[in-house]
C-alpha atoms as a PDB file:
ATOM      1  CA  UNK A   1     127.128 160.943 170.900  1.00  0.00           C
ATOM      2  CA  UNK A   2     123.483 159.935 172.351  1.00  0.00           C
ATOM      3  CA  UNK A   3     121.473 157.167 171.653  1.00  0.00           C
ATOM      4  CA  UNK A   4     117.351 157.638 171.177  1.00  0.00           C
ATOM      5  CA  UNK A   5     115.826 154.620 172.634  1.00  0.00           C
ATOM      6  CA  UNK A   6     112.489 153.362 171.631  1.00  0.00           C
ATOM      7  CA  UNK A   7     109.631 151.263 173.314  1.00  0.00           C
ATOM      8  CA  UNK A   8     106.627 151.188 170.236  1.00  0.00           C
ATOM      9  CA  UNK A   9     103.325 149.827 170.829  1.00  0.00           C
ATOM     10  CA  UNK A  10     100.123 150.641 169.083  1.00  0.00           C
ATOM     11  CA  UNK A  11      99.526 153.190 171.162  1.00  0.00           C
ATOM     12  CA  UNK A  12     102.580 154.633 173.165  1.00  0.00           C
ATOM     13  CA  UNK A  13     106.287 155.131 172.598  1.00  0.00           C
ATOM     14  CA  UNK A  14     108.345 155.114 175.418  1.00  0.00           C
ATOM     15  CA  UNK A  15     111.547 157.353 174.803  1.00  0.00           C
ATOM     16  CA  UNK A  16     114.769 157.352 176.996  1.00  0.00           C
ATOM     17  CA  UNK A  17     118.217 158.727 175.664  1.00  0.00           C
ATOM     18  CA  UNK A  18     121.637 157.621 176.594  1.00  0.00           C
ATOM     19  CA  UNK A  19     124.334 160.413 178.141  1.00  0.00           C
ATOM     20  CA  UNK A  20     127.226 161.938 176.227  1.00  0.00           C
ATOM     21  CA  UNK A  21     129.658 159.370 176.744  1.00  0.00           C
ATOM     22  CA  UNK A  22     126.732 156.558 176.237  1.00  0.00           C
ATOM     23  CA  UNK A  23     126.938 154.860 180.070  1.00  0.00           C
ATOM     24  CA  UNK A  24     124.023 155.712 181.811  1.00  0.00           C
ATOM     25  CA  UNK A  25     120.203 155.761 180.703  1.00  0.00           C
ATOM     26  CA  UNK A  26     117.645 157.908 181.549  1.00  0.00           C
ATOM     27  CA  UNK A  27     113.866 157.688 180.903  1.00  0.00           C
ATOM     28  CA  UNK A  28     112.141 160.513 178.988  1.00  0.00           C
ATOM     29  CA  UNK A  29     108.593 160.006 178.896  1.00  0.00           C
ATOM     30  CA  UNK A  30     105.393 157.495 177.915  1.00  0.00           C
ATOM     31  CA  UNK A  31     104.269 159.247 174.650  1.00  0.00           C
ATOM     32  CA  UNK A  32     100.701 158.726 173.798  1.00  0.00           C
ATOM     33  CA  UNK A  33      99.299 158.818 170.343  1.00  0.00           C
ATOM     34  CA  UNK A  34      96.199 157.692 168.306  1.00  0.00           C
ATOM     35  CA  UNK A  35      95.967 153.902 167.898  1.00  0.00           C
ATOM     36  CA  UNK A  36      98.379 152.996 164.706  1.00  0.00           C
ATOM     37  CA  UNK A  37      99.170 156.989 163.664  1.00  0.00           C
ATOM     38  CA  UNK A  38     102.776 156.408 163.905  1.00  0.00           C
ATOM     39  CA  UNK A  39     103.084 159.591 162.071  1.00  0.00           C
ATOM     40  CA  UNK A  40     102.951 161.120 165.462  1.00  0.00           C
ATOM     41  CA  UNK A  41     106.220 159.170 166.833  1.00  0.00           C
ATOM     42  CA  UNK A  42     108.035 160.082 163.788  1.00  0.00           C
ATOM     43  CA  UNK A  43     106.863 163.694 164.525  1.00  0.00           C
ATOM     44  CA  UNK A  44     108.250 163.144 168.186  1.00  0.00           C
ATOM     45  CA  UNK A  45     111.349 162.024 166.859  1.00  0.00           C
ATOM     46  CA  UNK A  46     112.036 164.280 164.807  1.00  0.00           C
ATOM     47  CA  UNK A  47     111.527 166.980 168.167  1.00  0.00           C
ATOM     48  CA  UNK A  48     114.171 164.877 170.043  1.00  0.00           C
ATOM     49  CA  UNK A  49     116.967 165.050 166.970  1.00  0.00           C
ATOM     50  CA  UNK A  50     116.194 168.947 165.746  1.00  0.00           C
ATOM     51  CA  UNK A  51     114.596 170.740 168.476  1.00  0.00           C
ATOM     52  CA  UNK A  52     115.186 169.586 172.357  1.00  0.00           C
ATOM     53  CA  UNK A  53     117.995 169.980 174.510  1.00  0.00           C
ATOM     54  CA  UNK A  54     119.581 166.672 173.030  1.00  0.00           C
ATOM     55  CA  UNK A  55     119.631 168.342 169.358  1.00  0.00           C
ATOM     56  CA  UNK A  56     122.619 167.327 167.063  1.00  0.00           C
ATOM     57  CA  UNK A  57     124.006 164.898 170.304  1.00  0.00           C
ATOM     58  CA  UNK A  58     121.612 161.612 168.953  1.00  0.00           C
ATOM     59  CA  UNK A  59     123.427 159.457 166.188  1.00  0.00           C
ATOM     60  CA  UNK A  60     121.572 156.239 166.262  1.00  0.00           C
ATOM     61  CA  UNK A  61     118.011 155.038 167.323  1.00  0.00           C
ATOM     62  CA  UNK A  62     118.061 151.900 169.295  1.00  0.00           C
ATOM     63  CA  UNK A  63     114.584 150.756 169.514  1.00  0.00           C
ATOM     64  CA  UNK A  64     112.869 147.250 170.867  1.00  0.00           C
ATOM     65  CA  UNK A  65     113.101 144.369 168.709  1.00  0.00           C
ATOM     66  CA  UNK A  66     109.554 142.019 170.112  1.00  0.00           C
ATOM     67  CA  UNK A  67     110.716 138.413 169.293  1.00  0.00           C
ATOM     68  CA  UNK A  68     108.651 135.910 170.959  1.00  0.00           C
ATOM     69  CA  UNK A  69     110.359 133.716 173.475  1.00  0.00           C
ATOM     70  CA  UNK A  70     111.795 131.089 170.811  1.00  0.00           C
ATOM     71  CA  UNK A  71     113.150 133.569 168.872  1.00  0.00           C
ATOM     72  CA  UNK A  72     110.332 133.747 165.818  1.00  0.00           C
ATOM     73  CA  UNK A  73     109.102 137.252 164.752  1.00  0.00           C
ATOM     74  CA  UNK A  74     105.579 138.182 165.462  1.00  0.00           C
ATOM     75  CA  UNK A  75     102.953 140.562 164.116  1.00  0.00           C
ATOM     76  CA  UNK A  76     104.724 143.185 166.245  1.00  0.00           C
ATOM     77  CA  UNK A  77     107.916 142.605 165.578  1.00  0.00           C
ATOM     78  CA  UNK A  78     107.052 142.952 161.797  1.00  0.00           C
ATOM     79  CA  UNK A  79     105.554 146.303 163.173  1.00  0.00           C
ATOM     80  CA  UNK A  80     108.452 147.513 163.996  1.00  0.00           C
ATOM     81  CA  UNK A  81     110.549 146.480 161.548  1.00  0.00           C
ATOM     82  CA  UNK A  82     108.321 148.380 159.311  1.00  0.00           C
ATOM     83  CA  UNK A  83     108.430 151.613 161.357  1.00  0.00           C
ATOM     84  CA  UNK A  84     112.632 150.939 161.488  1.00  0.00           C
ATOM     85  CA  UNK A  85     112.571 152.047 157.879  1.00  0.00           C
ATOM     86  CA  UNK A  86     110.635 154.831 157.835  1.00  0.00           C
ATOM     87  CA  UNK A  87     113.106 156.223 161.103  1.00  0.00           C
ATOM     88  CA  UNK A  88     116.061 155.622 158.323  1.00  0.00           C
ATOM     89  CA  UNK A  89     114.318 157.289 155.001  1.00  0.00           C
ATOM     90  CA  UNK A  90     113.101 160.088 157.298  1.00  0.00           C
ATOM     91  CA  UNK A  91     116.133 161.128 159.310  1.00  0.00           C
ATOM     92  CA  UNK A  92     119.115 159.112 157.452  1.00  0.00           C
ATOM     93  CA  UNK A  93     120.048 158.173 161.203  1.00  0.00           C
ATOM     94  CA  UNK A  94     120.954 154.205 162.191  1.00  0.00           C
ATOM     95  CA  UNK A  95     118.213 152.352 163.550  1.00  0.00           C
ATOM     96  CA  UNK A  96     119.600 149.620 165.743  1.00  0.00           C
ATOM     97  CA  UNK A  97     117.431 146.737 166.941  1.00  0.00           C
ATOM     98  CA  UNK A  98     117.737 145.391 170.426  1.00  0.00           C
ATOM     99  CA  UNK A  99     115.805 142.605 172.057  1.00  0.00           C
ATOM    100  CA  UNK A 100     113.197 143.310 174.657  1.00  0.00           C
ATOM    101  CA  UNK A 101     111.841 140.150 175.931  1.00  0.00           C
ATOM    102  CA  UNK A 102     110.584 140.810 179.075  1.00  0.00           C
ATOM    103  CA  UNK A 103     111.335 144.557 179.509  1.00  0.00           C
ATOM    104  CA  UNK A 104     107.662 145.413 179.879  1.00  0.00           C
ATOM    105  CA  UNK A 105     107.476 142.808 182.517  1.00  0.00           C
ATOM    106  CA  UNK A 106     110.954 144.080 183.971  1.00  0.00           C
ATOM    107  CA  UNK A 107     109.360 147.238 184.017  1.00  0.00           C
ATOM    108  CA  UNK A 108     106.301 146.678 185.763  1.00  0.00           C
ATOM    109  CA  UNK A 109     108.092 144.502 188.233  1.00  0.00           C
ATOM    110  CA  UNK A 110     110.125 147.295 189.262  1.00  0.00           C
ATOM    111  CA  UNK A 111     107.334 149.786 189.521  1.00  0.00           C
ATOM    112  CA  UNK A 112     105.438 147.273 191.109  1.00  0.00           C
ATOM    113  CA  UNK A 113     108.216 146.683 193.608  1.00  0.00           C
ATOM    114  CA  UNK A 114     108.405 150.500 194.179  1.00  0.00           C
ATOM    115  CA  UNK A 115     105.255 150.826 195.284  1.00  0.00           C
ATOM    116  CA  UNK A 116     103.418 152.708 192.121  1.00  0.00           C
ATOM    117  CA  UNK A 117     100.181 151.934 191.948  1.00  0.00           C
ATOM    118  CA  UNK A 118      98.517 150.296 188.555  1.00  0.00           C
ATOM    119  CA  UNK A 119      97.218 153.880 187.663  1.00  0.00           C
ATOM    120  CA  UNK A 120     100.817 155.279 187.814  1.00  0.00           C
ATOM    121  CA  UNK A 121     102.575 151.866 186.585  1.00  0.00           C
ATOM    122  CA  UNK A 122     100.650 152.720 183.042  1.00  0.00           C
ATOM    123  CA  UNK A 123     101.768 156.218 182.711  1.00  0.00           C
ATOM    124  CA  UNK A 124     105.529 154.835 183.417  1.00  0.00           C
ATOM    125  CA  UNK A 125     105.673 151.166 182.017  1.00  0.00           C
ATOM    126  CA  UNK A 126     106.803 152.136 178.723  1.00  0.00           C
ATOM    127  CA  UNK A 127     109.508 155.019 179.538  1.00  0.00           C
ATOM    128  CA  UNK A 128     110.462 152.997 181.696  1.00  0.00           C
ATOM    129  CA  UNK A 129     110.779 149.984 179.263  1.00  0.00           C
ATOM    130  CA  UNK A 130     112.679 151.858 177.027  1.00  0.00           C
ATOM    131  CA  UNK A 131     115.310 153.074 179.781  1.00  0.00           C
ATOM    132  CA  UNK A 132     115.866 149.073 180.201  1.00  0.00           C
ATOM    133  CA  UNK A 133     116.380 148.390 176.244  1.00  0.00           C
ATOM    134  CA  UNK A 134     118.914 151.497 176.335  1.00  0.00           C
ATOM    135  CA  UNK A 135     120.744 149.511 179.458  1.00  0.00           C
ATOM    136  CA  UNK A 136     120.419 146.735 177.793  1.00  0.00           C
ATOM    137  CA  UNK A 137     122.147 147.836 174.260  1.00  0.00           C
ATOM    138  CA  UNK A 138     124.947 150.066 176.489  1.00  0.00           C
ATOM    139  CA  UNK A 139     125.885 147.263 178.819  1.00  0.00           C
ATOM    140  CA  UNK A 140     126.649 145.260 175.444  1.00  0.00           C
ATOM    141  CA  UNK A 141     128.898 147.632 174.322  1.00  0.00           C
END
């Protein structure tokens, strides 16, 4: 089965999904939404398990887990451990937290290094950031 990975700000999700055999990672997209309406990420979700290509393949939700550098939980990581819970009592899927220190900044880095330019960078940071969670979370396995 798949794994749906999530990168949740304020204002974008970035989505990537795992293969069949959960190896490899692939970057979906940068999802854009009103400031706070996480309604509209739940709504995207619920696309990704029910209606795309990757319908009945996803069985758990690995999504970014912002701890600050020493380990202590932050506005945003409250955040999302809010929106965690209302993946679960919406879709009765598994919503597994994995750490993303620095995967924004791995992320730019990267982009940075492949020559996008800060225009571009934005509209691929966060799918981006997400792919690199997914890694992250696989390579563990």
């Amino acid at each position: 089965m798949r794994k749906l990975a999530l990168d949740l700000g304020t204002k974008t999700c970035g989505f990537a999904i795992s293969d069949i055999n959960c190896i490899i990672s692939s970057g979906l997209e940068n999802f854009n939404f009103e400031e706070n309406h996480f309604v509209e990420v739940l709504k995207r979700i619920d696309w990704y398990l029910y209606q795309s290509e990757y319908k009945n393949e996803i069985d758990a939700i690995v999504i970014g887990y912002p701890l600050r550098m020493d380990l202590s939980k932050s506005k945003r990581t409250y955040m999302v451990e809010r929106f965690a819970k209302r993946i679960e009592e919406a879709f009765a899927i598994s919503v597994i937290f994995q750490d993303e220190r620095q995967s924004t900044i791995n992320a730019e880095e990267i982009l940075l290094g492949a020559g996008y330019n800060s225009k571009k960078r934005k509209t691929k940071k966060d799918l981006l950031a997400a792919q690199l969670i997914l890694e992250d979370f696989l390579n563990k396995k």
